[in-house]
C-alpha atoms as a PDB file:
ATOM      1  CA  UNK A   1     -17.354  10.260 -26.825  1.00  0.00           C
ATOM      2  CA  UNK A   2     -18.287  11.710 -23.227  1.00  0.00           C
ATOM      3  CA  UNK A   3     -15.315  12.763 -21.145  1.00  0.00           C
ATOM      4  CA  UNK A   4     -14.442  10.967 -18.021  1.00  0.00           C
ATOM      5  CA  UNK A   5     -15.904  12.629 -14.576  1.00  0.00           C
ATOM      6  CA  UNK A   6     -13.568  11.597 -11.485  1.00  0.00           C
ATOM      7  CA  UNK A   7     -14.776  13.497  -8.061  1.00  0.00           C
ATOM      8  CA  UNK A   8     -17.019  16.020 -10.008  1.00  0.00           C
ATOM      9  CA  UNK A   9     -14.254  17.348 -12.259  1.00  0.00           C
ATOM     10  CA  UNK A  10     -13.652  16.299 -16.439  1.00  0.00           C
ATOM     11  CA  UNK A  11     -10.804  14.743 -17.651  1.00  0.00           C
ATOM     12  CA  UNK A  12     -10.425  17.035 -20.151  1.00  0.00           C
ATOM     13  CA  UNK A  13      -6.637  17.092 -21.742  1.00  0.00           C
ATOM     14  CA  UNK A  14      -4.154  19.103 -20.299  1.00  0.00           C
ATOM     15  CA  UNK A  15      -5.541  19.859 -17.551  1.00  0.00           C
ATOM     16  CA  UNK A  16      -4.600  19.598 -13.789  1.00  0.00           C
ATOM     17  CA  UNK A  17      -6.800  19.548 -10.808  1.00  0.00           C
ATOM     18  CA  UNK A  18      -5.307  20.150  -7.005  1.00  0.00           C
ATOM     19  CA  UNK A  19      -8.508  19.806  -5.095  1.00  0.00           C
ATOM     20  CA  UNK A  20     -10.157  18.261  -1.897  1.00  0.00           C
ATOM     21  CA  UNK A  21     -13.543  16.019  -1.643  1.00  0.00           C
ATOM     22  CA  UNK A  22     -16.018  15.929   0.994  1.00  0.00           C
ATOM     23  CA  UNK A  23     -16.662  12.292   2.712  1.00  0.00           C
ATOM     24  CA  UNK A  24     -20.510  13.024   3.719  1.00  0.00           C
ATOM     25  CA  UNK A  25     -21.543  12.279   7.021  1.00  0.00           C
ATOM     26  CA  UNK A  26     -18.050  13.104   8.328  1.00  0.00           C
ATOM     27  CA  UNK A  27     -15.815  15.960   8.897  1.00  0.00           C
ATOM     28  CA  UNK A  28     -12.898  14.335   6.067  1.00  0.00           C
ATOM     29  CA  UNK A  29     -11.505  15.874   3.326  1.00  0.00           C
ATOM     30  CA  UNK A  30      -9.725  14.412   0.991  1.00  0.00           C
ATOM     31  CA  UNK A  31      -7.159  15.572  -1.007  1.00  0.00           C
ATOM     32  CA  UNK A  32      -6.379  14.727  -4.488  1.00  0.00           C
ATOM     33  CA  UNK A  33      -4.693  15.677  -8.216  1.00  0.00           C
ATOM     34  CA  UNK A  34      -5.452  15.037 -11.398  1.00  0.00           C
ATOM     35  CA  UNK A  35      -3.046  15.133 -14.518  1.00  0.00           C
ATOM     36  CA  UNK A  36      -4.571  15.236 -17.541  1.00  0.00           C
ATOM     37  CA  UNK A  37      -2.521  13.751 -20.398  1.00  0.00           C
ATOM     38  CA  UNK A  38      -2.731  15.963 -23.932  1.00  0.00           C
ATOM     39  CA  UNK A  39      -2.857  12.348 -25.580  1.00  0.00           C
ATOM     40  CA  UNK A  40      -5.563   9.645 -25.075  1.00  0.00           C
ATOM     41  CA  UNK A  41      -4.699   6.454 -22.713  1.00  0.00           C
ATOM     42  CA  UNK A  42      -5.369   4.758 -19.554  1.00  0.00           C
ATOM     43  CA  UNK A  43      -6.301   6.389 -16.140  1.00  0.00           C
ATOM     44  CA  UNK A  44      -4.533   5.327 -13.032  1.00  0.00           C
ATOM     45  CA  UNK A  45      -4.616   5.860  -9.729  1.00  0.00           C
ATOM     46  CA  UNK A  46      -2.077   6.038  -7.270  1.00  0.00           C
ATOM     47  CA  UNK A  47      -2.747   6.505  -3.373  1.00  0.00           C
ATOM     48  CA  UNK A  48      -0.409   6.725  -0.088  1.00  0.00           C
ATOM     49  CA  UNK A  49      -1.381   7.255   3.380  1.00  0.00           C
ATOM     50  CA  UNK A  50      -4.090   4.874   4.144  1.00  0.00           C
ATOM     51  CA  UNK A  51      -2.041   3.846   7.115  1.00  0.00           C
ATOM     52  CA  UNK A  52      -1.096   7.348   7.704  1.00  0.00           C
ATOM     53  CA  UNK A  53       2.791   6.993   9.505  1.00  0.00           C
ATOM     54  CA  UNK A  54       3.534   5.147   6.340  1.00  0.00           C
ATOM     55  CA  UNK A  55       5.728   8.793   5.320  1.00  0.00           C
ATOM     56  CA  UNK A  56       7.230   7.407   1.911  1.00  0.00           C
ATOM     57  CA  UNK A  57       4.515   6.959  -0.116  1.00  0.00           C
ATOM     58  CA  UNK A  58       2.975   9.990   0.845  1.00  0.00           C
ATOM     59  CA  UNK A  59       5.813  11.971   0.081  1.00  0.00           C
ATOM     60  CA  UNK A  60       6.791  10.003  -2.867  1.00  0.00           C
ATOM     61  CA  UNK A  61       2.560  10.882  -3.714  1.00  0.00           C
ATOM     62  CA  UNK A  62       3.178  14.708  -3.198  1.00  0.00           C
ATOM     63  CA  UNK A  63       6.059  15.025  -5.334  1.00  0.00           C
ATOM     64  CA  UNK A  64       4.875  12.761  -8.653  1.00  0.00           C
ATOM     65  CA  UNK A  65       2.011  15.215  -8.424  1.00  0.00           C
ATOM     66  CA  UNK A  66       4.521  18.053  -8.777  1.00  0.00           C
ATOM     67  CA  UNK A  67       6.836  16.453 -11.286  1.00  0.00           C
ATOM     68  CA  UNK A  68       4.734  14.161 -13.509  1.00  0.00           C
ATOM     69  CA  UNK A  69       3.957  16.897 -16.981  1.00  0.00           C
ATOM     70  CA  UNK A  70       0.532  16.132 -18.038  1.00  0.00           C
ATOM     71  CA  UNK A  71       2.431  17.190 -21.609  1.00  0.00           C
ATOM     72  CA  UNK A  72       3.911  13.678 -21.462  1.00  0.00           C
ATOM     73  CA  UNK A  73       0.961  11.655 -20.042  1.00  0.00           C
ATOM     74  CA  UNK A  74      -1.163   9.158 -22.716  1.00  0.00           C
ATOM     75  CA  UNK A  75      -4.274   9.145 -20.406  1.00  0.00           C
ATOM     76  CA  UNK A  76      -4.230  10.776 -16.874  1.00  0.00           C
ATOM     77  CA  UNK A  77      -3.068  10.158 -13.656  1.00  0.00           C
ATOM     78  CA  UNK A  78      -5.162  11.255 -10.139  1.00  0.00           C
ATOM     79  CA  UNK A  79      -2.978  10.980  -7.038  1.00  0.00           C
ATOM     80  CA  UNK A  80      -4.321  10.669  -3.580  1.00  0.00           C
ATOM     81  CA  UNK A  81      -1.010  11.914  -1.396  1.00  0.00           C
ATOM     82  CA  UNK A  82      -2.856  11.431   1.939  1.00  0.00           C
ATOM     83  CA  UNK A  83      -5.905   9.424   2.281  1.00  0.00           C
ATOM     84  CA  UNK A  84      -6.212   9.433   6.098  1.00  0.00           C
ATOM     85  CA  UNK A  85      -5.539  13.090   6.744  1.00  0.00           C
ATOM     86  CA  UNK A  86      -7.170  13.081   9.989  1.00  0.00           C
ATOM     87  CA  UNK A  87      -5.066  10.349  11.212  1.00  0.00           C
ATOM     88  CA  UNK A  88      -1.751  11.911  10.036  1.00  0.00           C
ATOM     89  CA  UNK A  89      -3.025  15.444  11.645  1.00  0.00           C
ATOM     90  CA  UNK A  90      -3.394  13.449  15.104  1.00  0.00           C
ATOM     91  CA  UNK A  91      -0.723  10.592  14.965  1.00  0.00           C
ATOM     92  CA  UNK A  92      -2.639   7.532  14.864  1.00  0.00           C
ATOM     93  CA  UNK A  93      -0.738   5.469  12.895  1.00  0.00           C
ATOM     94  CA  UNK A  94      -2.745   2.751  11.224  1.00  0.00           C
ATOM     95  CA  UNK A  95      -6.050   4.029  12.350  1.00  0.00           C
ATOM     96  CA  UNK A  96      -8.503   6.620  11.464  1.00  0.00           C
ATOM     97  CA  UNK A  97      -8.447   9.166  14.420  1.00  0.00           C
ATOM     98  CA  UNK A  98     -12.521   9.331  14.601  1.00  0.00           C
ATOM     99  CA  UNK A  99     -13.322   5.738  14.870  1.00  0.00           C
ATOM    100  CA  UNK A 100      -9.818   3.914  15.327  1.00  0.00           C
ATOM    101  CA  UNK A 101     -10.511   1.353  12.520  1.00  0.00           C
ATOM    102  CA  UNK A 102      -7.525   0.612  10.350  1.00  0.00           C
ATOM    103  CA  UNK A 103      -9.012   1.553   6.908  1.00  0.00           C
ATOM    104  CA  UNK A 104      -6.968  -1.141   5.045  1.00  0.00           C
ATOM    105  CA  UNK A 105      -9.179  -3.916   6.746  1.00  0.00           C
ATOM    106  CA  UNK A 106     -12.776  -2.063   5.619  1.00  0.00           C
ATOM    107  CA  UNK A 107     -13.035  -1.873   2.282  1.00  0.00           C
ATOM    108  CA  UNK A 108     -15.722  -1.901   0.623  1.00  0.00           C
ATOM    109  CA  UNK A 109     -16.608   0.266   3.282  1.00  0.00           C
ATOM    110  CA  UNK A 110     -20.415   1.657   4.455  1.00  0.00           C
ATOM    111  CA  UNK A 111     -21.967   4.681   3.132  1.00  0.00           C
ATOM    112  CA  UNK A 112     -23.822   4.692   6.395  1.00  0.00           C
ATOM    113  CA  UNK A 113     -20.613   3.497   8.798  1.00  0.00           C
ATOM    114  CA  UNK A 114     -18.610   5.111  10.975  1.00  0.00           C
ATOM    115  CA  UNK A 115     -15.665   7.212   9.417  1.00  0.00           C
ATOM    116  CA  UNK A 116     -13.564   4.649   8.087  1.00  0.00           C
ATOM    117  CA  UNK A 117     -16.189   3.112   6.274  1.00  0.00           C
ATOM    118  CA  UNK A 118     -17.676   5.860   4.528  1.00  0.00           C
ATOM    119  CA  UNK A 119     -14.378   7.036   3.980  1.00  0.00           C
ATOM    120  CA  UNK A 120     -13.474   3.342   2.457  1.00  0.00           C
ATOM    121  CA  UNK A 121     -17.266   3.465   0.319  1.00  0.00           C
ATOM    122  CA  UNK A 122     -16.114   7.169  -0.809  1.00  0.00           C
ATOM    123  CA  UNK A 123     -12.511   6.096  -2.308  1.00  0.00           C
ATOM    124  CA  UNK A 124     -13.842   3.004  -4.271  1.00  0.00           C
ATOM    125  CA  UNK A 125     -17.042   4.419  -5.568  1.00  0.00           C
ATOM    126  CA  UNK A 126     -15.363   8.046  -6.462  1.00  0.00           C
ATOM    127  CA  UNK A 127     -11.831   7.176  -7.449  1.00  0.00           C
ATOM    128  CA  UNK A 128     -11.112   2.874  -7.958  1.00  0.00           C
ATOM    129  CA  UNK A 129     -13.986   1.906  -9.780  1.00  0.00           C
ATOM    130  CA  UNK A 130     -13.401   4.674 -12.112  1.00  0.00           C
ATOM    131  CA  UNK A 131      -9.645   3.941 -13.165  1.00  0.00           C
ATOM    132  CA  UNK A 132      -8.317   1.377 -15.477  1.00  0.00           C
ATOM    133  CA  UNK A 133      -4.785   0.443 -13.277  1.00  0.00           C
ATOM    134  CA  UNK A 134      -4.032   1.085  -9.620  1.00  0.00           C
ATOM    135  CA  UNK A 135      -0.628   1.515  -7.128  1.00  0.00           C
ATOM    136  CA  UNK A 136      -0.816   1.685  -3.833  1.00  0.00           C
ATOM    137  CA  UNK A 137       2.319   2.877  -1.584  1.00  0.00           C
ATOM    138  CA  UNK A 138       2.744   1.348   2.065  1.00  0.00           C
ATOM    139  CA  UNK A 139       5.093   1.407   3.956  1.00  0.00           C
ATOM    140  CA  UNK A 140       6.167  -0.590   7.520  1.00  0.00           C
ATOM    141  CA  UNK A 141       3.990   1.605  10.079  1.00  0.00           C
ATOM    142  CA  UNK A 142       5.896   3.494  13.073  1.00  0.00           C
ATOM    143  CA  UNK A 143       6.328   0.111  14.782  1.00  0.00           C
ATOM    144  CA  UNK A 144       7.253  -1.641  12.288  1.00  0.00           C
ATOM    145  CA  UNK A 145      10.697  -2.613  10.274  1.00  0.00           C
ATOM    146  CA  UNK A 146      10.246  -4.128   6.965  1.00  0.00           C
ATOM    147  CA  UNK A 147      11.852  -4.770   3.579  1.00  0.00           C
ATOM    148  CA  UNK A 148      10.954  -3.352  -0.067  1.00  0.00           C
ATOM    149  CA  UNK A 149       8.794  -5.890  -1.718  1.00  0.00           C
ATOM    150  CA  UNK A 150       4.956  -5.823  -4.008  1.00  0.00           C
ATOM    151  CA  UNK A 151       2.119  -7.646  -3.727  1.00  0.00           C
ATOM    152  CA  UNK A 152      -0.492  -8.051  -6.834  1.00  0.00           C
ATOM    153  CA  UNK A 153      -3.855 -10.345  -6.144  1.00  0.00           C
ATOM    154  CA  UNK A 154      -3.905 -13.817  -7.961  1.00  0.00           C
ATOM    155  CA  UNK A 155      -6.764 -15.481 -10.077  1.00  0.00           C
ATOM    156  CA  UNK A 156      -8.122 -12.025 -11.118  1.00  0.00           C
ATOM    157  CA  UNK A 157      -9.992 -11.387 -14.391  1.00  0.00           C
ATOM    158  CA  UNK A 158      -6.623  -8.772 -14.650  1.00  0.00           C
ATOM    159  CA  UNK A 159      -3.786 -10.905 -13.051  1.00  0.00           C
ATOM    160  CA  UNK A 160      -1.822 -10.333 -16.432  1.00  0.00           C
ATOM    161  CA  UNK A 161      -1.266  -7.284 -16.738  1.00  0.00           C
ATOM    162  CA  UNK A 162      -0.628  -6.626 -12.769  1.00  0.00           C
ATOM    163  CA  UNK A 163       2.416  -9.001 -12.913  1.00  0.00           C
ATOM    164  CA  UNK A 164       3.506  -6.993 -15.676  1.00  0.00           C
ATOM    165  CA  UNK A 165       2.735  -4.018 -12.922  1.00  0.00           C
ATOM    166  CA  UNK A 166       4.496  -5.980 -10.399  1.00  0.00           C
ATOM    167  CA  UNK A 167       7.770  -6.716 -12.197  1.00  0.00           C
ATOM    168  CA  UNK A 168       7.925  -3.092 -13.151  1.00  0.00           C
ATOM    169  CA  UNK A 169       8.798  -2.779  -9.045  1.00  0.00           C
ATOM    170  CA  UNK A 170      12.613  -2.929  -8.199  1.00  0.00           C
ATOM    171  CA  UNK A 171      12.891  -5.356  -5.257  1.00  0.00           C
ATOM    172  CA  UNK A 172      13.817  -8.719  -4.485  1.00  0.00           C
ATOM    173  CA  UNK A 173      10.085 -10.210  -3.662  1.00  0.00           C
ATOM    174  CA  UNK A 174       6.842  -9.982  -4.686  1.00  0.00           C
ATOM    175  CA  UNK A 175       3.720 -11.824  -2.938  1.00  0.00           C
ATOM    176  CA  UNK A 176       0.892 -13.474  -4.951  1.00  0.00           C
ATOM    177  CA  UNK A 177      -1.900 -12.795  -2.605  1.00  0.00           C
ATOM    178  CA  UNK A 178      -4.949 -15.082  -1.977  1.00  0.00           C
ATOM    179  CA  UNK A 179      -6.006 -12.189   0.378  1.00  0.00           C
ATOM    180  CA  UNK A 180      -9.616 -11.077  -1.367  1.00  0.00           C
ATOM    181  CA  UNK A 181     -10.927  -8.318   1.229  1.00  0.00           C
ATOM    182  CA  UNK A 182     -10.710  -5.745   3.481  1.00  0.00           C
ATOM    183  CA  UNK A 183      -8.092  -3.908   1.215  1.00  0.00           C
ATOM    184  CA  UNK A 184      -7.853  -1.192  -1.154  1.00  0.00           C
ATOM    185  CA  UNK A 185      -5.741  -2.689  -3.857  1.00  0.00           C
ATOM    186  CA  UNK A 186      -7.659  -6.455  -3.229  1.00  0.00           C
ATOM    187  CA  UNK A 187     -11.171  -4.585  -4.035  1.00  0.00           C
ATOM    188  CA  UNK A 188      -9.736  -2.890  -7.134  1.00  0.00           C
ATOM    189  CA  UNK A 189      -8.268  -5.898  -8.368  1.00  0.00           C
ATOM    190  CA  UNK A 190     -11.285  -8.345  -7.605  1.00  0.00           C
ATOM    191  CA  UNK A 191     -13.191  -5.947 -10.051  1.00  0.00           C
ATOM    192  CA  UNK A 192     -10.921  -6.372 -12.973  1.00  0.00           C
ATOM    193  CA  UNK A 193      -8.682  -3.945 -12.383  1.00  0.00           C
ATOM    194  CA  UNK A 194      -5.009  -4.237 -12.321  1.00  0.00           C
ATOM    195  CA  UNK A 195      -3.154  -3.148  -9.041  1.00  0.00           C
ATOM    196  CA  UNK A 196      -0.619  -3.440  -7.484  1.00  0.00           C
ATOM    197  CA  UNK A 197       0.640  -2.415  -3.675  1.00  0.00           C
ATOM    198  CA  UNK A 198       4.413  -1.673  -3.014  1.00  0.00           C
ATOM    199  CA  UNK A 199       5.982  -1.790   0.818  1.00  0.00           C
ATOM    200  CA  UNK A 200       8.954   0.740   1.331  1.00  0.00           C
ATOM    201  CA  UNK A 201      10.001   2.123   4.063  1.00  0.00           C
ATOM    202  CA  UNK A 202       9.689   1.432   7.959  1.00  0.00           C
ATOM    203  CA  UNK A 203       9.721   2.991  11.857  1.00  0.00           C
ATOM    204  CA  UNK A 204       7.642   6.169   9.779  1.00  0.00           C
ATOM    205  CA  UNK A 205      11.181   7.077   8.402  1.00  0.00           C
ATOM    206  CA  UNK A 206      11.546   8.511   4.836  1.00  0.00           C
ATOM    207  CA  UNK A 207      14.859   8.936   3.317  1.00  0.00           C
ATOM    208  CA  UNK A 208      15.713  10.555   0.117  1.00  0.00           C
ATOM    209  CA  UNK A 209      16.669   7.007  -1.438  1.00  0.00           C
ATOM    210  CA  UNK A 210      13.089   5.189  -0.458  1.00  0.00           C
ATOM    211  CA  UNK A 211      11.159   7.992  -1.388  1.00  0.00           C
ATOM    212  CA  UNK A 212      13.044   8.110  -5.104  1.00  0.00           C
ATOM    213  CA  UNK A 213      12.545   4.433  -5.455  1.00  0.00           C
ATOM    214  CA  UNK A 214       9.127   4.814  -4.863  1.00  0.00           C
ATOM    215  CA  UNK A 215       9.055   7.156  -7.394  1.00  0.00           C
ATOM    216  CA  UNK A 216      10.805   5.693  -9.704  1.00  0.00           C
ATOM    217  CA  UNK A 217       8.461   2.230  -9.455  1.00  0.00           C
ATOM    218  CA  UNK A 218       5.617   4.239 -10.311  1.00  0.00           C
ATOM    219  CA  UNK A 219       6.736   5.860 -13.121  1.00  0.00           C
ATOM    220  CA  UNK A 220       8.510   2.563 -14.271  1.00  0.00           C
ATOM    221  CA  UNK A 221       4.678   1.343 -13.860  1.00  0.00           C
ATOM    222  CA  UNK A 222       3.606   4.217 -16.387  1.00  0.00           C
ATOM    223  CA  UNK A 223       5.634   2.690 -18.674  1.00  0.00           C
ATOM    224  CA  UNK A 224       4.514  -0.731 -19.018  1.00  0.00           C
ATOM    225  CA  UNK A 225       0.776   0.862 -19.106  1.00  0.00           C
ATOM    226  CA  UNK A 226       2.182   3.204 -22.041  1.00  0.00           C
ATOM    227  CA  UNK A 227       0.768   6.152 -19.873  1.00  0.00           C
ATOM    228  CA  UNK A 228       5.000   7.565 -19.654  1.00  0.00           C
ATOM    229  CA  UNK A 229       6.283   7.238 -22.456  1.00  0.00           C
ATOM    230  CA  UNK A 230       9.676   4.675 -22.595  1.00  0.00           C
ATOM    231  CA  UNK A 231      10.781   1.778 -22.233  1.00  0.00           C
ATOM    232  CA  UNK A 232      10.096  -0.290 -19.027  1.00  0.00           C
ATOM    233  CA  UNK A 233      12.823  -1.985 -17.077  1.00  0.00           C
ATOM    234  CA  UNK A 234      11.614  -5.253 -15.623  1.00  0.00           C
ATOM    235  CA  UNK A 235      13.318  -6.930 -12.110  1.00  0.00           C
ATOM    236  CA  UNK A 236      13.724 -10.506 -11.380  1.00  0.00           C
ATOM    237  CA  UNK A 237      12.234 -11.597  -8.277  1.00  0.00           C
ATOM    238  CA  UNK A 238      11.614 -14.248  -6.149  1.00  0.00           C
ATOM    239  CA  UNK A 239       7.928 -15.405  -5.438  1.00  0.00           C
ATOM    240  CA  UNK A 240       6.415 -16.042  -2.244  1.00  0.00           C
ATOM    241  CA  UNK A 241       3.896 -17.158   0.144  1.00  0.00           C
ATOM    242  CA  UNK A 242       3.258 -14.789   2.754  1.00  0.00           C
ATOM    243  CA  UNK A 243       2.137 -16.208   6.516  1.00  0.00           C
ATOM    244  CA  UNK A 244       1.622 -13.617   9.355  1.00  0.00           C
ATOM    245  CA  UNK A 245       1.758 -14.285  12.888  1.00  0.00           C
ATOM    246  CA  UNK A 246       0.173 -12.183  15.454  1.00  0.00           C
ATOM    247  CA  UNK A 247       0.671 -11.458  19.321  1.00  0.00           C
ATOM    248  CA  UNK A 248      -0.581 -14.211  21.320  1.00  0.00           C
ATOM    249  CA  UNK A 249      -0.114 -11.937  24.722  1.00  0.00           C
ATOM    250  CA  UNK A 250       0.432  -8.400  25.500  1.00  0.00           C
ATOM    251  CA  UNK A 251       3.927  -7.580  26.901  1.00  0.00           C
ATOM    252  CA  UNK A 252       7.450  -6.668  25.688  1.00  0.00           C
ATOM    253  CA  UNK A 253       9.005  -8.505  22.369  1.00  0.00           C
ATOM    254  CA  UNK A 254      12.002  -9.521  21.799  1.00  0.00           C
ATOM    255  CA  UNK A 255      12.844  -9.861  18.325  1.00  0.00           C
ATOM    256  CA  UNK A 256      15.417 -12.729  17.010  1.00  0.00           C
ATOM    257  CA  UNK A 257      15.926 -11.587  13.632  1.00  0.00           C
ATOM    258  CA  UNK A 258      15.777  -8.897  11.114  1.00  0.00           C
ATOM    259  CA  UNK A 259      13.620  -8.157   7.943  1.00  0.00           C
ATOM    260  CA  UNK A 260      15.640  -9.911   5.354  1.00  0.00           C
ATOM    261  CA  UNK A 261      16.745 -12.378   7.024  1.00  0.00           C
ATOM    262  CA  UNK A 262      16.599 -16.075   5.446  1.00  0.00           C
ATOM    263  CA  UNK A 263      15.574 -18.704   8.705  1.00  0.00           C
ATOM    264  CA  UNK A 264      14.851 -22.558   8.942  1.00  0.00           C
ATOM    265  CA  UNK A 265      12.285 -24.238  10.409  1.00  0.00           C
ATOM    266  CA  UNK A 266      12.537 -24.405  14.018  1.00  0.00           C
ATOM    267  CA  UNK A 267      14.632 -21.076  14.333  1.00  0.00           C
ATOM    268  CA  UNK A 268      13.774 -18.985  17.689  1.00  0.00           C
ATOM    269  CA  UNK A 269      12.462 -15.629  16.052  1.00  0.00           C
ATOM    270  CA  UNK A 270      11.521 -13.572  18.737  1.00  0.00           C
ATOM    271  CA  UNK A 271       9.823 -13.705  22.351  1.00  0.00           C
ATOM    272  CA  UNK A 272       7.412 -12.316  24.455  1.00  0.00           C
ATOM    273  CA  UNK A 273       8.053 -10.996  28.358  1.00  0.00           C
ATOM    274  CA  UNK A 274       6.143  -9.957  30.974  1.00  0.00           C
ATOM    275  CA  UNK A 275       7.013  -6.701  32.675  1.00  0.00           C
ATOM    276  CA  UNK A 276       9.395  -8.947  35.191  1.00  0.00           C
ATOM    277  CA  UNK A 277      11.491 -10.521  32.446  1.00  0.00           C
ATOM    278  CA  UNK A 278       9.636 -14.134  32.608  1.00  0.00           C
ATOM    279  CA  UNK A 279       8.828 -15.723  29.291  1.00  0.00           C
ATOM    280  CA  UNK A 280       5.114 -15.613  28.279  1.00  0.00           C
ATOM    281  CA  UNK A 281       5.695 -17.088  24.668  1.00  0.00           C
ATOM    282  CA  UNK A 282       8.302 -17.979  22.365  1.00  0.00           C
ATOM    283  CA  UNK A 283       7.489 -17.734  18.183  1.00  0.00           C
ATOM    284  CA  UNK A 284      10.236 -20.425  16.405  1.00  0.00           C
ATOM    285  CA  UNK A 285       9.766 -20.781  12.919  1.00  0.00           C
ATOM    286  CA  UNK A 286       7.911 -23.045  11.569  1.00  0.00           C
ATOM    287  CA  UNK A 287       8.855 -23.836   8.184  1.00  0.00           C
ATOM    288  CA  UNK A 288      11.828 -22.069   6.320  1.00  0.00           C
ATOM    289  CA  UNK A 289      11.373 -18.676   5.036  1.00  0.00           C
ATOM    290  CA  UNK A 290      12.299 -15.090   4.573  1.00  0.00           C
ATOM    291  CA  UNK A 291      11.329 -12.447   7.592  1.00  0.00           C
ATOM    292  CA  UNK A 292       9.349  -9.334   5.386  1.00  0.00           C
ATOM    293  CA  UNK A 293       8.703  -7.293   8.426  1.00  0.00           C
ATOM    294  CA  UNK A 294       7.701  -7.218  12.102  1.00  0.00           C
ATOM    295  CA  UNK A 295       6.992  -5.464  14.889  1.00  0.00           C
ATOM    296  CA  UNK A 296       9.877  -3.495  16.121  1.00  0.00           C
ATOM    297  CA  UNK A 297       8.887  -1.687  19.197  1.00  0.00           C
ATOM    298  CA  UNK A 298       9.352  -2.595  22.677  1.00  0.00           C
ATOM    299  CA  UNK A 299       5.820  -3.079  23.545  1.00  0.00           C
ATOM    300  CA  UNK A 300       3.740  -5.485  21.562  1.00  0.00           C
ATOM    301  CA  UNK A 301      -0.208  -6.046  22.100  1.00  0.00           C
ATOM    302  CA  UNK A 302      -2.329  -8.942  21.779  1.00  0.00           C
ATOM    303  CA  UNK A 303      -3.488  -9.910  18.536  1.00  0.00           C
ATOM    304  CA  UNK A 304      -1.547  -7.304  17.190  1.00  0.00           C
ATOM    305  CA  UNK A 305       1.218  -7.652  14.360  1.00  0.00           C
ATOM    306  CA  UNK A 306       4.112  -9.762  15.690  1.00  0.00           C
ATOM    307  CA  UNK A 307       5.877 -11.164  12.390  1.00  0.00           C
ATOM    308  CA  UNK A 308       5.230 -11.377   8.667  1.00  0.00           C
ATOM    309  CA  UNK A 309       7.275 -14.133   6.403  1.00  0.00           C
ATOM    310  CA  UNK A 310       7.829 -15.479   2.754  1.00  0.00           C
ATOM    311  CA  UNK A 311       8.111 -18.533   2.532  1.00  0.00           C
ATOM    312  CA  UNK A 312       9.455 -19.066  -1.643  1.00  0.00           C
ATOM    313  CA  UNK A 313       7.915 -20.917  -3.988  1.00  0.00           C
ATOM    314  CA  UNK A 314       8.408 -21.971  -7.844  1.00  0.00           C
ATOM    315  CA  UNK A 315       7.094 -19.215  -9.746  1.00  0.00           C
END
C-alpha cells in the first residue's frame, strides 16, 4: 500500500516533520508538523491562527506539537500552529496583512487570487483534502469577548462522527451550522470530512487555563477517533441556533450585556453613539437567547461584527 504524501513529505511511521511550505505566487510560508504514529490509523489535522490575534489556539497548536509522542499515535497528526504568519508578524488581526481579506470568509480560495486566496487554495488542496478528521481553534479576535463553545456543520455525508467530535469539547454550547462556505472547517466538512471548530479565548488574551482546555479538547478528540489511545469523556451541552448581527453605523458601542448572558426578547443589548454622545442606533433583542460573543472595543465600524447569539433549541 503507497504511503501517504502531505506537503511533499511521507507519512512514514515514527516519524516527525517541523517544516515550512511555500504559497506560490506570494511571499507566505507556512509552517507545519507532522507526527507520525508507529501504529496505523486516521490522519487529522489541526490548525490555529487563521484569524491571527486568536493567541490560544496557536499556542495550544505549538505545544500539542511538542507534547503529542508519535509512539502513542494510531495514524498521524499534522499541526498548522500559525496559518496567517504574515498577519501575526504585522498585527492585523483577522486579516491577511498583504491583501486585508479575512481568510475565514475565502475558502476555497484562488490559485490565481490575491494572498488570501491562494493561501486559502494552498491549505485545502495540500493539507484538508488529504486528512480523514479536522479541528480548528478560534478564538474571540482582539476586539472581541466571547464564551467557550464548538461548532460542527449539519447535513454532511460525515455529520456522525463530528458530533461525536463535538461532544468530545468541554463547554456548555455547541452550534449546528447551516453555514456552507467561506470557511475552513465548512469546506472540509462539505467534502465528507469530519470537523469540527472550537472558540476559546477573547481580547487576544491567552491564559494558562484556556490554552490547557484547548489542549485537552483536542486530545479528548484523539480519543473518540482512536488516534490517542483512552477512553473519551463526552460533555452535555445545549444546542443552538446561532444569529449574528452586524454594525449598522460606524461610531462608539455601548454594550448591554456580557457573553454568557441569558436575555429575552425585547432586551436593550447594546448601542451605538456618535462622537457627541447622541444615539445613532439601538440593537434590543429580538427573540430570547444566549449572547456567544461581541464586539468589545470602544469603536465599532459599519458592517462590522456587533453581536453573535444562541438562541436554544431541542436537540
Amino acid at each position: 500500500m503507497a504511503v501517504k504524501t502531505i506537503a511533499g513529505h511521507e507519512l512514514t511511521p515514527g516519524k516527525t516533520v517541523k517544516d515550512h511550505i511555500h504559497v506560490e505566487g506570494t511571499e507566505l510560508h507556512v509552517p507545519h508538523v507532522l507526527l507520525c504514529g508507529r501504529r496505523p490509523g486516521s490522519t487529522v489535522l489541526i490548525s490555529a491562527g487563521i484569524h491571527n490575534a486568536e493567541y490560544v489556539g496557536i499556542q495550544a497548536a505549538i505545544e500539542l506539537s511538542n507534547e503529542l509522542d508519535v509512539d502513542e499515535l494510531c495514524g498521524s497528526v499534522v499541526i498548522l500552529p500559525l496559518i496567517n504568519r504574515s498577519g501575526f508578524e504585522n498585527r492585523t488581526m483577522s486579516r491577511v496583512f498583504e491583501d486585508g481579506k479575512n481568510l475565514n470568509r475565502v475558502f476555497p480560495g484562488d490559485r490565481k487570487g490575491s494572498e488570501a486566496d491562494r493561501l486559502a487554495a494552498m491549505l485545502f488542496e495540500v493539507f484538508i483534502q488529504k486528512v480523514d478528521a479536522y479541528i480548528d481553534l478560534h478564538s474571540g479576535d482582539g476586539y472581541e469577548t466571547l464564551i467557550p463553545y464548538a461548532y460542527y456543520l449539519g447535513d454532511t455525508p460525515a455529520e456522525e462522527t463530528a458530533k461525536r467530535m463535538v461532544a468530545c469539547v468541554n463547554t456548555k454550547y455547541y452550534v449546528r451550522s447551516r453555514c456552507r462556505t467561506g470557511g475552513a472547517y465548512n469546506l472540509a466538512s462539505v467534502h465528507g470530512i469530519p470537523s469540527v471548530l472550537i472558540e476559546r479565548g477573547q481580547l487576544s488574551l491567552f491564559s494558562r487555563e484556556e490554552i490547557e482546555a484547548d489542549k485537552a479538547d483536542v486530545r479528548n478528540i484523539l480519543r473518540v477517533l482512536s488516534v490517542l489511545p483512552g477512553e473519551a469523556i463526552s460533555y452535555p451541552k445545549t444546542q443552538l441556533l446561532e444569529y449574528s448581527d452586524d454594525a449598522p453605523f460606524t461610531g462608539c458601542w455601548y454594550p448591554e450585556k456580557q457573553p454568557g448572558d441569558l436575555f429575552r426578547k425585547g432586551d436593550k443589548l447594546g448601542e451605538i453613539r456618535d462622537y457627541f454622545g447622541r444615539s445613532l442606533f439601538t440593537e434590543f433583542a429580538p427573540q430570547d437567547g444566549v449572547l456567544l460573543h461581541q464586539c468589545a472595543s470602544l469603536n465599532i465600524l459599519e458592517e462590522g461584527p456587533m453581536v453573535t447569539y444562541g438562541v436554544p433549541i431541542n436537540d
